[in-house]
C-alpha atoms as a PDB file:
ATOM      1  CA  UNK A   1      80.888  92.833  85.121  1.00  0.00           C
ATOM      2  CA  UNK A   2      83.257  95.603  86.614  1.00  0.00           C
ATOM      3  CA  UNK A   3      86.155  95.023  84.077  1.00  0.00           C
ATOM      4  CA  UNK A   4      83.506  95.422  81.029  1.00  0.00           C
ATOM      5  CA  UNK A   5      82.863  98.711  82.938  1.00  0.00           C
ATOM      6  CA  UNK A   6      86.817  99.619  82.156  1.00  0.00           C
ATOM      7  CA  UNK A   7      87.158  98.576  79.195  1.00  0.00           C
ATOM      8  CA  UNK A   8      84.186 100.620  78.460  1.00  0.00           C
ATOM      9  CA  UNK A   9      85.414 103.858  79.684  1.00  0.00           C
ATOM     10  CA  UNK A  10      88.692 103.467  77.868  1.00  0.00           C
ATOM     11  CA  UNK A  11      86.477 103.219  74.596  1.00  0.00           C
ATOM     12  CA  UNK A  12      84.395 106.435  75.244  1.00  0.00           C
ATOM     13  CA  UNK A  13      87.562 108.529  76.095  1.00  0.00           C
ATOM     14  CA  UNK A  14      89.082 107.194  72.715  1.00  0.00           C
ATOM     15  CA  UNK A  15      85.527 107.773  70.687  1.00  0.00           C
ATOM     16  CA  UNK A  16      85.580 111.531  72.010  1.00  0.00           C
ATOM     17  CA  UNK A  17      89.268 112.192  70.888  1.00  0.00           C
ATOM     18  CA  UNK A  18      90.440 114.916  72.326  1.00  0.00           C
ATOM     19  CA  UNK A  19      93.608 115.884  71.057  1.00  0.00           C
ATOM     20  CA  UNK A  20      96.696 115.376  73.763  1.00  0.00           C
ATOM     21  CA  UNK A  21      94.247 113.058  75.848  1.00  0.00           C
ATOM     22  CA  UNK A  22      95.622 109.231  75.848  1.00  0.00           C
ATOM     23  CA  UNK A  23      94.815 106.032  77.560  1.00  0.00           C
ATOM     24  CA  UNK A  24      96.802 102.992  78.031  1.00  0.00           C
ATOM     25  CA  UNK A  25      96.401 100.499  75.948  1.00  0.00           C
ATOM     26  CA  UNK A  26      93.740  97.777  77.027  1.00  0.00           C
ATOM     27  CA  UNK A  27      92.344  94.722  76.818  1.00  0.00           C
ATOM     28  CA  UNK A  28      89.925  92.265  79.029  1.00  0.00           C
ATOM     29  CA  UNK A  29      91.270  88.880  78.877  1.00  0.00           C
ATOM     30  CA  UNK A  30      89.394  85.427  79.508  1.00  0.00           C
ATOM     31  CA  UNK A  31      91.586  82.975  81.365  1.00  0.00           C
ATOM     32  CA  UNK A  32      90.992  79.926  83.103  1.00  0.00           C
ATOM     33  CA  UNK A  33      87.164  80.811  83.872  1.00  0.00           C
ATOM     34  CA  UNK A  34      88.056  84.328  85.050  1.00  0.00           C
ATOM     35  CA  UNK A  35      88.012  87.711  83.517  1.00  0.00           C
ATOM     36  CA  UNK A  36      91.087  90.110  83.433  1.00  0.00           C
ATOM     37  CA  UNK A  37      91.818  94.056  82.666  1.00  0.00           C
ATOM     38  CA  UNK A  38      94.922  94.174  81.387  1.00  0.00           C
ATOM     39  CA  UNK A  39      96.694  97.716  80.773  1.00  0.00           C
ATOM     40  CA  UNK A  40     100.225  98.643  79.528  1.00  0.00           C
ATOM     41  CA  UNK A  41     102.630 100.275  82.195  1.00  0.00           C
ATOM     42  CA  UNK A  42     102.940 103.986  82.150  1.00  0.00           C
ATOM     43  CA  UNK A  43     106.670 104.668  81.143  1.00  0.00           C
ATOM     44  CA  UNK A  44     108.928 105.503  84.205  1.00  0.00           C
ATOM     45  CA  UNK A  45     106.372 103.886  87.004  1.00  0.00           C
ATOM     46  CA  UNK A  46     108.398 100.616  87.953  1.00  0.00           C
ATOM     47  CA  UNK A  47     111.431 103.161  88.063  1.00  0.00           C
ATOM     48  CA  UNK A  48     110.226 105.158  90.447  1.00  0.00           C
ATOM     49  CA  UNK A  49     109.298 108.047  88.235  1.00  0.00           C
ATOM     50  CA  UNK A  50     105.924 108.950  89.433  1.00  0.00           C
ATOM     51  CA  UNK A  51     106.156 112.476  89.883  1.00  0.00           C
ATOM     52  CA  UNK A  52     108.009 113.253  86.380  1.00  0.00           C
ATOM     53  CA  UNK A  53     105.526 110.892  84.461  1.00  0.00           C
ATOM     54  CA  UNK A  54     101.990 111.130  85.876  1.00  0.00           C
ATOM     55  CA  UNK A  55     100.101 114.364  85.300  1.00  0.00           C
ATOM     56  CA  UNK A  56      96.732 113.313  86.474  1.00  0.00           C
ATOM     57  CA  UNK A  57      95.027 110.722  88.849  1.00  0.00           C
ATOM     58  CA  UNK A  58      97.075 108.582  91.590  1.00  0.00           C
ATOM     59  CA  UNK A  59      98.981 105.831  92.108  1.00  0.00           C
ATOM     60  CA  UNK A  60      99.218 105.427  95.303  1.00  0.00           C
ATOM     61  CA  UNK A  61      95.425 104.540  95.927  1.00  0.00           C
ATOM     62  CA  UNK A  62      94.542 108.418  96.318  1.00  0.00           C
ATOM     63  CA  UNK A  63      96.981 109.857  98.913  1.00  0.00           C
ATOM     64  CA  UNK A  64      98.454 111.781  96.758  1.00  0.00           C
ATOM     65  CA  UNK A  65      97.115 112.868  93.558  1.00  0.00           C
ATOM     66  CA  UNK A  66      98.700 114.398  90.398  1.00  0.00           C
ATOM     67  CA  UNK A  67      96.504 117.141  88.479  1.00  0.00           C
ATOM     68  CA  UNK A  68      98.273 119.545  85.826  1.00  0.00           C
ATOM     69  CA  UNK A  69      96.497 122.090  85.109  1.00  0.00           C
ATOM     70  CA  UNK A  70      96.621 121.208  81.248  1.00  0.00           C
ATOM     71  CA  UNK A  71      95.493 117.545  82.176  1.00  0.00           C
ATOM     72  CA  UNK A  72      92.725 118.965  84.123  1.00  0.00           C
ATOM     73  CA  UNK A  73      91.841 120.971  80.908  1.00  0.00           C
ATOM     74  CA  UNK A  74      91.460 117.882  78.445  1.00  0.00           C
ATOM     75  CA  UNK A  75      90.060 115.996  81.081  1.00  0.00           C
ATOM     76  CA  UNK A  76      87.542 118.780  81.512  1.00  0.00           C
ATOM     77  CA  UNK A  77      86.664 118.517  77.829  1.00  0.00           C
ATOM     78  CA  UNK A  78      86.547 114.937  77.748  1.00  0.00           C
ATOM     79  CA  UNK A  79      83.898 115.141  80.478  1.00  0.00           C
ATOM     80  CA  UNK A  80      81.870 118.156  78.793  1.00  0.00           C
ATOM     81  CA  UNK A  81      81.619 115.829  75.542  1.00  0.00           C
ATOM     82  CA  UNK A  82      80.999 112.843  77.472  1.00  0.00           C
ATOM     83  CA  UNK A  83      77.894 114.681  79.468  1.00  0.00           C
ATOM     84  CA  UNK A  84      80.328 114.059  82.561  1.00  0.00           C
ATOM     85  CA  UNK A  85      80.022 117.025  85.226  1.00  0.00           C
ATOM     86  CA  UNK A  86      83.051 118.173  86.895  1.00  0.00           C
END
């Protein structure tokens, strides 16, 4: 099930804990015989402060995407602990 596969991710990046490195919060919700991902909003994104709030990834399905160079660095070790190549 593809939202197990989220929910799974979001535990290994919080079992590797890399210091500065955060997800959103998350849950997978069973309602009315279908599964859910639910995530909390990242803070300024309904405002329209995308460029002032999001350091890494997209959110505007991958035409444009944000990568900091210290994001890139704890994503970097997240991967290396994870056995993730870059």
């Amino acid at each position: 099930v593809p939202s197990n596969h989220d929910l799974h991710g979001v535990r290994a990046l919080n079992r590797v804990d890399v210091t500065g490195l955060h997800t959103l919060l998350t849950v997978v919700v069973d309602i009315s015989g279908r599964r859910v991902v639910a995530q909390s909003i990242i803070p300024g994104i309904l405002q329209g402060e995308q460029a002032s709030s999001l350091v890494y990834g997209s959110t505007d399905n991958g035409a444009t995407v944000a990568s900091e160079p210290r994001m890139h660095a704890l994503v970097r070790q997240a991967c290396e602990e994870l056995g993730i190549a870059e």
